[in-house]
C-alpha atoms as a PDB file:
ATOM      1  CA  UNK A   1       0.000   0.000   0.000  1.00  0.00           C
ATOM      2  CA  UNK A   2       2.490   2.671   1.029  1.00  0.00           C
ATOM      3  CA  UNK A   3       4.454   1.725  -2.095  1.00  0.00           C
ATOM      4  CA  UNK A   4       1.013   2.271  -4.353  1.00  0.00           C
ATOM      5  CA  UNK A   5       0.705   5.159  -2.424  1.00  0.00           C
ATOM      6  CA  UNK A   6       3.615   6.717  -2.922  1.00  0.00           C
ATOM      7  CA  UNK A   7       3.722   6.218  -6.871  1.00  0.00           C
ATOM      8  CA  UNK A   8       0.423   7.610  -7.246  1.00  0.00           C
ATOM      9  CA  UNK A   9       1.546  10.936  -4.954  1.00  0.00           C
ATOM     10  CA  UNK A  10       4.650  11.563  -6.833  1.00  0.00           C
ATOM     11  CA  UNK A  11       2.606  11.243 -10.263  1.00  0.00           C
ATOM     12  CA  UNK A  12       0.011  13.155  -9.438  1.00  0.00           C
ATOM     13  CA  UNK A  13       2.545  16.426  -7.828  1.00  0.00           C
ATOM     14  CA  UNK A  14       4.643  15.672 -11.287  1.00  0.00           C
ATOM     15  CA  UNK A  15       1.063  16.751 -13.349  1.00  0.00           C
ATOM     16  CA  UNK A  16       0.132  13.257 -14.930  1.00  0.00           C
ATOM     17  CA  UNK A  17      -3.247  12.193 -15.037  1.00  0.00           C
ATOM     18  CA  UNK A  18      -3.013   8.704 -13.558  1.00  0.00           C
ATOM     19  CA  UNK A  19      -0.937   6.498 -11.939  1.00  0.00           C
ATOM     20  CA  UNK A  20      -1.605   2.500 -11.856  1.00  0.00           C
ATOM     21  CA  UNK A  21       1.089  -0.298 -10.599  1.00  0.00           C
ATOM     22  CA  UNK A  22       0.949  -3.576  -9.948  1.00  0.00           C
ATOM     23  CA  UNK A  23       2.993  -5.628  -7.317  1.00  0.00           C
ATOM     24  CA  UNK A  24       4.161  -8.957  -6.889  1.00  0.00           C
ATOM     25  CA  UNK A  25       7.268 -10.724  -4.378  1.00  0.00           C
ATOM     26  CA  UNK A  26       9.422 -10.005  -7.060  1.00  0.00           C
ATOM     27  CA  UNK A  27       8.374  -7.678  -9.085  1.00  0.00           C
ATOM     28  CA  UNK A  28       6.550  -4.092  -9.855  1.00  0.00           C
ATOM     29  CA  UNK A  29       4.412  -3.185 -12.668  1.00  0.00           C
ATOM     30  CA  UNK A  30       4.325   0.605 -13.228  1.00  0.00           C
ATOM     31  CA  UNK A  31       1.396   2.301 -16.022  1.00  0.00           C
ATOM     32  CA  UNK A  32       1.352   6.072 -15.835  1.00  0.00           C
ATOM     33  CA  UNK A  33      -1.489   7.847 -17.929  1.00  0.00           C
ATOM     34  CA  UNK A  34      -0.893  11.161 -19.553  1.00  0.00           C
ATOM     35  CA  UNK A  35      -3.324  13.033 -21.886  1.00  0.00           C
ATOM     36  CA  UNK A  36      -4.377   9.370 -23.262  1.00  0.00           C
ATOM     37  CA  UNK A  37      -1.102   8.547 -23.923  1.00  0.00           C
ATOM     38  CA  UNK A  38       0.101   5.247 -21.177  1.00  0.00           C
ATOM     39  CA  UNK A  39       3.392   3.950 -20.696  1.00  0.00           C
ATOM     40  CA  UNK A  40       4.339   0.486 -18.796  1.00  0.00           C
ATOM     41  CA  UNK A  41       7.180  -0.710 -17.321  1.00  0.00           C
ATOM     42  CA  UNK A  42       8.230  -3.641 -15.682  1.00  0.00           C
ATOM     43  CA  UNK A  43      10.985  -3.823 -12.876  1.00  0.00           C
ATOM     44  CA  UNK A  44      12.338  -6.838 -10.931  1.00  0.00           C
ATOM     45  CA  UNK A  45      12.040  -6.355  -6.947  1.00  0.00           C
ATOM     46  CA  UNK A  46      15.554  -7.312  -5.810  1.00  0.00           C
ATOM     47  CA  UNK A  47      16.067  -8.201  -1.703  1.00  0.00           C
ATOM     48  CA  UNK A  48      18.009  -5.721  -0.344  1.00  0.00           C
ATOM     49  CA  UNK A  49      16.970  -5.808   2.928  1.00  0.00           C
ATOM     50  CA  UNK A  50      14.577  -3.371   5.291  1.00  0.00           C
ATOM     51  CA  UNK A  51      16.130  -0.071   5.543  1.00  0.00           C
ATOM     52  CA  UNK A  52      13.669   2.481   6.704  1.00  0.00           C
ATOM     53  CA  UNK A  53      16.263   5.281   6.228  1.00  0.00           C
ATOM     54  CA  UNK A  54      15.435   4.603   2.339  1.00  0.00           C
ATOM     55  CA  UNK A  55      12.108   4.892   2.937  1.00  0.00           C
ATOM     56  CA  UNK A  56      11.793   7.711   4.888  1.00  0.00           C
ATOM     57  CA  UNK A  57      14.024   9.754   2.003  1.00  0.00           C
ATOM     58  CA  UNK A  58      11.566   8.890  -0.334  1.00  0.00           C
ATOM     59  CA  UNK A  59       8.863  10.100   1.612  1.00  0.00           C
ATOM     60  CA  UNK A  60      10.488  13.447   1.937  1.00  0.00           C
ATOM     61  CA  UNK A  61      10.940  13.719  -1.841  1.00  0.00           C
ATOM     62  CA  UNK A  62       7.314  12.878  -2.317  1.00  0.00           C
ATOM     63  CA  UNK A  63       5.941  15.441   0.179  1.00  0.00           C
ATOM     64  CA  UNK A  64       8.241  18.396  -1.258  1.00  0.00           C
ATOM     65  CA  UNK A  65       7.236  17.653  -4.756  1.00  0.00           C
ATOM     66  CA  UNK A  66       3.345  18.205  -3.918  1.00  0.00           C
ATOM     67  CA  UNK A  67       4.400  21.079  -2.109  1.00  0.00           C
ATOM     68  CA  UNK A  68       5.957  22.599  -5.466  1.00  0.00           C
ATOM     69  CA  UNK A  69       9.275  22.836  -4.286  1.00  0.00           C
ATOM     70  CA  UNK A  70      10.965  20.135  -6.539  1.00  0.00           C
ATOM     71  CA  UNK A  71      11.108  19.654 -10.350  1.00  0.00           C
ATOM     72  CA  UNK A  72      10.997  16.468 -11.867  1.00  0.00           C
ATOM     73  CA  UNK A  73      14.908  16.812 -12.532  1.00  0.00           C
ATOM     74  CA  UNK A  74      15.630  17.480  -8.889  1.00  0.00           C
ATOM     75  CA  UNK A  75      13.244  14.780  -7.917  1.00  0.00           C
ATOM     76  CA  UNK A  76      15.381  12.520 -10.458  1.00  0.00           C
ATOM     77  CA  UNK A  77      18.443  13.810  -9.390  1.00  0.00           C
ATOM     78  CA  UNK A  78      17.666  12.881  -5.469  1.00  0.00           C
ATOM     79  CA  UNK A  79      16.269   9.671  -6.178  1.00  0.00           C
ATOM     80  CA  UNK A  80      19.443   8.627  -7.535  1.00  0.00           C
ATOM     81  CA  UNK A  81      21.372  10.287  -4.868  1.00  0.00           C
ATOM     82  CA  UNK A  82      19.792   7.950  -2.127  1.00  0.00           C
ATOM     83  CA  UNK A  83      22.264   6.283  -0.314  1.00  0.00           C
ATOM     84  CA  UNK A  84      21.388   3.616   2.160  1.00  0.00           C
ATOM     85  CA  UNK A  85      22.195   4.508   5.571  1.00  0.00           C
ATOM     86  CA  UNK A  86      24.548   1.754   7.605  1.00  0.00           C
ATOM     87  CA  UNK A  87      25.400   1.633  10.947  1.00  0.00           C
ATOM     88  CA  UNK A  88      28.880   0.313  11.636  1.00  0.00           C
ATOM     89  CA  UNK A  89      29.359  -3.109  12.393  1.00  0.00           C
ATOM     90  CA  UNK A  90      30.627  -3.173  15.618  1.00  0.00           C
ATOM     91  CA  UNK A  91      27.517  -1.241  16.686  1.00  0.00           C
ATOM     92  CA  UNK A  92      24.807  -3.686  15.700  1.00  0.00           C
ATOM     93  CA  UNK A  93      26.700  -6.190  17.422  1.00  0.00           C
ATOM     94  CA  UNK A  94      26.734  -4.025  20.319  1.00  0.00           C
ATOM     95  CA  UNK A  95      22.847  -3.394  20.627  1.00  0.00           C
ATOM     96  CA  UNK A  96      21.777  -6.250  19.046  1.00  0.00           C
ATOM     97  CA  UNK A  97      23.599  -8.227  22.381  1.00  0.00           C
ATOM     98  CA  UNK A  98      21.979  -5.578  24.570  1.00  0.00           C
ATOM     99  CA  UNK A  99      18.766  -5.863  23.346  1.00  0.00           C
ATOM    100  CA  UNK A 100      18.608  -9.833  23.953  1.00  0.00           C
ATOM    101  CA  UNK A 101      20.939  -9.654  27.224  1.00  0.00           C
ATOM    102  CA  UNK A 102      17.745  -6.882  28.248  1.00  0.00           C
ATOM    103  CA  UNK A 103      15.350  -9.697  27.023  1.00  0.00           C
ATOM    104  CA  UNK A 104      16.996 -11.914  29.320  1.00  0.00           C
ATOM    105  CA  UNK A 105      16.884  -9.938  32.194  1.00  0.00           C
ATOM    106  CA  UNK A 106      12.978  -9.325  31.886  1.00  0.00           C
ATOM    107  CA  UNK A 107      12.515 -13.098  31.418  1.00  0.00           C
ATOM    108  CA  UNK A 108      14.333 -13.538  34.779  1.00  0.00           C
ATOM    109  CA  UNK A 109      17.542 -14.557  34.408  1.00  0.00           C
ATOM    110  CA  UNK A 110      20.120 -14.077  36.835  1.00  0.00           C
ATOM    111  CA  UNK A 111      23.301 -11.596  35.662  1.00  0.00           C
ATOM    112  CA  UNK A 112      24.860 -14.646  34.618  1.00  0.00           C
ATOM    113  CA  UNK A 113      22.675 -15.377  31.953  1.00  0.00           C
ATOM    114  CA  UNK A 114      22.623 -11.772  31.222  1.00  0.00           C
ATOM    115  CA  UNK A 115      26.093 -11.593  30.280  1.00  0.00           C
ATOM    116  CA  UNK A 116      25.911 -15.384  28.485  1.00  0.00           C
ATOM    117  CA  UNK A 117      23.188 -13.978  26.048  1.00  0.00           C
ATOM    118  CA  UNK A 118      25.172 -10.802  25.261  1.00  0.00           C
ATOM    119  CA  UNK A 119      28.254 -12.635  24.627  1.00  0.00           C
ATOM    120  CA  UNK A 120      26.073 -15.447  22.068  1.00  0.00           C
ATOM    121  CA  UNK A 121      23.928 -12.868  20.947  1.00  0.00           C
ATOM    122  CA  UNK A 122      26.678 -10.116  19.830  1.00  0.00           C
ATOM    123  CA  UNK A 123      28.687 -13.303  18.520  1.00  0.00           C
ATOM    124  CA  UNK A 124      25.959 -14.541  16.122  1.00  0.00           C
ATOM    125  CA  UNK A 125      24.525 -11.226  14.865  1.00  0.00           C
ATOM    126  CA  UNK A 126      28.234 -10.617  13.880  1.00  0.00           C
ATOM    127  CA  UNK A 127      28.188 -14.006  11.983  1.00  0.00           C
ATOM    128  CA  UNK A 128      24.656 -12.631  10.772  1.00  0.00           C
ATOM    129  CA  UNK A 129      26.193  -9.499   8.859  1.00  0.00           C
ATOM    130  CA  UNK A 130      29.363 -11.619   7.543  1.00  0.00           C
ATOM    131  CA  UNK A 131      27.293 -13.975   5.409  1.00  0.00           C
ATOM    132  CA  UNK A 132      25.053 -11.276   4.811  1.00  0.00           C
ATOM    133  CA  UNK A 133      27.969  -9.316   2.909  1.00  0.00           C
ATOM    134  CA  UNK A 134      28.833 -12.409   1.249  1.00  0.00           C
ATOM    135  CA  UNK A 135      25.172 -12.653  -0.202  1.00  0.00           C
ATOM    136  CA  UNK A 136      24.431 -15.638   1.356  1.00  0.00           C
ATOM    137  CA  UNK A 137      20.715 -17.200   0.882  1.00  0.00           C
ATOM    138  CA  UNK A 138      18.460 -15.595   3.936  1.00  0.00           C
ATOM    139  CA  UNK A 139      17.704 -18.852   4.743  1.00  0.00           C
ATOM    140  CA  UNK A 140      21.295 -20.587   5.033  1.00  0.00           C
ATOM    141  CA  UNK A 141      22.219 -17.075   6.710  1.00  0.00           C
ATOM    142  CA  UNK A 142      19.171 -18.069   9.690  1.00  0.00           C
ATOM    143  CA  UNK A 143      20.168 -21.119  10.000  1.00  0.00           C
ATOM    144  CA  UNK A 144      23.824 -20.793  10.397  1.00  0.00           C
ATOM    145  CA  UNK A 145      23.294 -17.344  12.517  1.00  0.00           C
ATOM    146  CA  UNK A 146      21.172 -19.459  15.231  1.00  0.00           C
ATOM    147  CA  UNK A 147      23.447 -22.472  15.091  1.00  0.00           C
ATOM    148  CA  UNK A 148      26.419 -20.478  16.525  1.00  0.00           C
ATOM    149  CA  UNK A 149      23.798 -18.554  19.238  1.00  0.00           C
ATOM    150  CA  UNK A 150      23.059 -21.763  20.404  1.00  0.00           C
ATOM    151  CA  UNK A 151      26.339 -23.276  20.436  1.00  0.00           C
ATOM    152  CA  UNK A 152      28.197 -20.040  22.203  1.00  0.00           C
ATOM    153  CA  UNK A 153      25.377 -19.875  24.435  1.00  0.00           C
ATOM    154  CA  UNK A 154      24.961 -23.603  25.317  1.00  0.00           C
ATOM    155  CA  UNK A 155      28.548 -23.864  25.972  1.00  0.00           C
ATOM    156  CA  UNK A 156      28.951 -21.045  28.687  1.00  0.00           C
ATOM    157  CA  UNK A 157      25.820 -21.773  30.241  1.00  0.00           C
ATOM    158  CA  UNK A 158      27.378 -25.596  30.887  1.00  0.00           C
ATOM    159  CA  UNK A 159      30.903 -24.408  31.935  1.00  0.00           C
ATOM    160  CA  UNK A 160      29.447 -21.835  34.039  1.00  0.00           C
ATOM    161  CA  UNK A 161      26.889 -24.028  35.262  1.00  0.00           C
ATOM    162  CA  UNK A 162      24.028 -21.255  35.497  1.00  0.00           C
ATOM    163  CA  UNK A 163      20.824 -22.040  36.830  1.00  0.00           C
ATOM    164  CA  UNK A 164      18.510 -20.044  34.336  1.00  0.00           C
ATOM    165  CA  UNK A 165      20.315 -21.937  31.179  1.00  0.00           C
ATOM    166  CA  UNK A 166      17.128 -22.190  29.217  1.00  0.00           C
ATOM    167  CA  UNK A 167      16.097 -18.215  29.370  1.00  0.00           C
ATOM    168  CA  UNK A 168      20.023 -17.778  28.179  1.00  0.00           C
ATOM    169  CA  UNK A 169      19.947 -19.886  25.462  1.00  0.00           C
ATOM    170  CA  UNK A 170      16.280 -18.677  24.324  1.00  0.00           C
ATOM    171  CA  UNK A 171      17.254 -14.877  24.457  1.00  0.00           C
ATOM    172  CA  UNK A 172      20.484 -15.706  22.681  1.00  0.00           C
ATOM    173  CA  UNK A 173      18.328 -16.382  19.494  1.00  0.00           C
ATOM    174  CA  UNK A 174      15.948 -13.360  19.269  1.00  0.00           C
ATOM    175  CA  UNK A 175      17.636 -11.556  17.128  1.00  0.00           C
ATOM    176  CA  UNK A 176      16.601 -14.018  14.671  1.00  0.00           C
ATOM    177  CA  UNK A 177      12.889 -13.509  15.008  1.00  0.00           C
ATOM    178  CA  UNK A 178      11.369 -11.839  11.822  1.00  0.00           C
ATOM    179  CA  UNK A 179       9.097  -9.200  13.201  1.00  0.00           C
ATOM    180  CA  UNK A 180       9.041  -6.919  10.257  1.00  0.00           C
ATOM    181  CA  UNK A 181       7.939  -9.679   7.555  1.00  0.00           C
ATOM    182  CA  UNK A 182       5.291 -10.808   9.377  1.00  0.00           C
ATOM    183  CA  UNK A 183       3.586  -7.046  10.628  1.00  0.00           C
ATOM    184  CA  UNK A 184       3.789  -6.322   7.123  1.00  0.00           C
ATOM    185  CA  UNK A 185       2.389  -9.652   6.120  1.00  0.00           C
ATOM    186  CA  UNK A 186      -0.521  -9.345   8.260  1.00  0.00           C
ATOM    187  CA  UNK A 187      -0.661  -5.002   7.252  1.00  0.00           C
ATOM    188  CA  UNK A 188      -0.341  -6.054   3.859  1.00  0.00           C
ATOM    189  CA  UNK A 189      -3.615  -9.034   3.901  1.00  0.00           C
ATOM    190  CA  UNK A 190      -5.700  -6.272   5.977  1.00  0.00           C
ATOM    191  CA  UNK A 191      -5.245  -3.411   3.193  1.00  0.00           C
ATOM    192  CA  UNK A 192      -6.145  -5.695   0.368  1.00  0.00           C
ATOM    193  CA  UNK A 193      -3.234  -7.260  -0.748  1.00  0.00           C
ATOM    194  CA  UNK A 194      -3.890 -10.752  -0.215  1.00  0.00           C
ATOM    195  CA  UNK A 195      -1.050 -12.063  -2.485  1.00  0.00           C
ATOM    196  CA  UNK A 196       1.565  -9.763  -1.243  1.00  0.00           C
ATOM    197  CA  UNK A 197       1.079 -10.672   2.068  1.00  0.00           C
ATOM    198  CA  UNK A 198       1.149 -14.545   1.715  1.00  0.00           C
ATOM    199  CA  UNK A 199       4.029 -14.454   0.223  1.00  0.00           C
ATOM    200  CA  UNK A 200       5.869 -12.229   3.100  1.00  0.00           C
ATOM    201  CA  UNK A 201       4.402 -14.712   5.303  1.00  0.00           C
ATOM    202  CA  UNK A 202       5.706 -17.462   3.752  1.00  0.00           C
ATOM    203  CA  UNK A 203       8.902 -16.087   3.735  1.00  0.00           C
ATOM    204  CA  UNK A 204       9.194 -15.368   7.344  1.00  0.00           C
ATOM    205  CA  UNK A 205       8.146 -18.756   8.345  1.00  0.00           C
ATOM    206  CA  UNK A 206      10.350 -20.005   6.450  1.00  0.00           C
ATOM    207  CA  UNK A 207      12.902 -18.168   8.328  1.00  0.00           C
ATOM    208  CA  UNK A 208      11.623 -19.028  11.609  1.00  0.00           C
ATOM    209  CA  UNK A 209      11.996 -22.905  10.651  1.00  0.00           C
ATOM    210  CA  UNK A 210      15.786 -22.452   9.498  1.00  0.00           C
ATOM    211  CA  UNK A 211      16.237 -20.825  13.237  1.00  0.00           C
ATOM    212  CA  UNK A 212      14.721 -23.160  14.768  1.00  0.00           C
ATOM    213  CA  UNK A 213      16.899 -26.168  12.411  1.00  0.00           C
ATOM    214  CA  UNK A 214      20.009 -24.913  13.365  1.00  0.00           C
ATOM    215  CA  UNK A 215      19.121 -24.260  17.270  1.00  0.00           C
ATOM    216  CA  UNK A 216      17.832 -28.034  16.764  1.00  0.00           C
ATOM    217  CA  UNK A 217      20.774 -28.927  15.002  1.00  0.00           C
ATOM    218  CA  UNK A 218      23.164 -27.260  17.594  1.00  0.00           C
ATOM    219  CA  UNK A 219      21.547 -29.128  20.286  1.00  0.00           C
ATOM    220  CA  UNK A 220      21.815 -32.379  19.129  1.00  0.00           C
ATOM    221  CA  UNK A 221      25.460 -32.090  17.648  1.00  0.00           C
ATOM    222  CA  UNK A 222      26.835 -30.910  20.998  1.00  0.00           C
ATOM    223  CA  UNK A 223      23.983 -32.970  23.396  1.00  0.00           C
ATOM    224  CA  UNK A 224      22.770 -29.995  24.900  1.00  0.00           C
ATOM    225  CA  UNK A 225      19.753 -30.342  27.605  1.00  0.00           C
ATOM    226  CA  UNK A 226      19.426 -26.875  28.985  1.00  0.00           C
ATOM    227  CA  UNK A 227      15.892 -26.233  27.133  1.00  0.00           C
ATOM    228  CA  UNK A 228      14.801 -29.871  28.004  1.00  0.00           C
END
C-alpha cells in the first residue's frame, strides 16, 4: 500500500493524469497515464533488505514535490542520490547483544545469563552481517546465525553451570525472530493485498523454521539439555 501510495503521490505532484502499478514478491508493474497517452514498465524487486532510512528519504521527496518545491529533474536527481544509511558493524553487534541480554533480564535470568546472552547474541549477529555481505541465501544465513547462538550460548551456560540456562539460550536467538515480515504480512492481507502478504508470510516462516533447524541442530550435535 504505502508503495502504491507513494507512486500515485509523486505522479500526481509531477502533473500526470493517472498512476496504476501492480505488485508482486518479485516484481513491480508501473502504467502512468498522460493526456491518453500510457506507458508500462516492468521492474524486478531485488532483496536488499529493510532499511527504513530509504524509505523515509523517499517520503520526503514525495511530500516536497506536492508542495511545489521540486522539479521532476531534482526529484530525479535525489532519487538517484539515495544512499542507504549503515550503521557500523561493531555497533549492531553491540545493541543487538543488549537488546537480547535486556530480554533476558525481563525473562528472569540471573546476571549470569545476562552476560551469556550478550556474549552469544553479539557473537551470532556478527556471523549474521558476515554472510550477509557475502550474499548468502536468507535462509542458510538463519540457519547458520542461530546455530552459533546456540552453540556459544549452550557452551557457557554448561561451563558456568548457570541455573537459568534455558532463558540464556532462548534470548540468545531473538535476534533471529522476523518481526518486520510478518507485521507487514498481516498489514499487507488487511489493506487488500492478499497475495503480497502470503508471500511475506511465507517467507518469514520459512525463516523461523531455518532458526529453529540450526538451534535443533546445535543441540543435538553438541547434546545440549538446557531447554529440556
Amino acid at each position: 500500500m504505502l508503495v502504491e501510495q507513494l507512486a500515485q503521490r509523486l505522479g500526481k505532484a509531477l502533473g500526470v493524469d493517472e498512476v496504476e502499478s501492480s505488485l508482486s514478491a518479485n516484481a513491480i508493474v508501473l502504467s502512468t497515464i498522460y493526456k491518453g497517452h500510457c506507458v508500462t514498465s516492468t521492474r524486478k524487486n531485488i532483496d536488499r533488505g529493510i532499511n527504513m532510512h530509504v524509505v523515509t528519504e523517499v517520503q520526503r521527496i514525495v511530500i516536497l514535490t506536492e508542495h511545489r518545491l521540486l522539479d521532476i529533474d531534482d526529484v530525479q536527481k535525489r532519487l538517484n542520490n539515495i544512499k542507504p544509511l549503515r550503521y557500523p558493524r561493531w555497533l549492531m553487534v553491540l545493541m543487538v547483544g543488549l537488546s537480547c541480554a535486556s530480554f533476558c533480564k525481563l525473562a528472569g535470568g540471573d546476571w549470569d545469563a545476562v552476560l551469556v546472552t550478550l556474549l552469544a547474541s553479539g557473537l551470532a549477529m556478527y556471523v549474521r552481517q558476515i554472510l550477509t555481505s557475502l550474499q548468502m541465501n536468507p535462509l542458510i544465513n538463519f540457519f547458520a546465525t542461530a546455530f552459533v547462538a546456540t552453540t556459544v550460548a549452550g557452551w557457557l551456560v554448561n561451563w558456568m553451570n548457570i541455573p537459568s540456562a534455558s532463558v540464556a539460550m532462548a534470548s540468545s536467538v531473538l535476534l533471529l525472530v522476523p518481526g518486520f515480515p510478518l507485521i507487514n504480512s498481516v498489514s499487507d492481507m488487511f489493506k487488500g493485498h492478499i497475495n503480497m502478504g502470503i508471500a511475506r508470510w511465507v517467507m518469514a516462516s520459512l525463516l523461523t523454521l531455518s532458526t529453529c533447524i540450526g538451534v535443533v541442530v546445535a543441540m543435538a550435535i553438541w547434546g545440549f539439555r538446557s531447554w529440556l
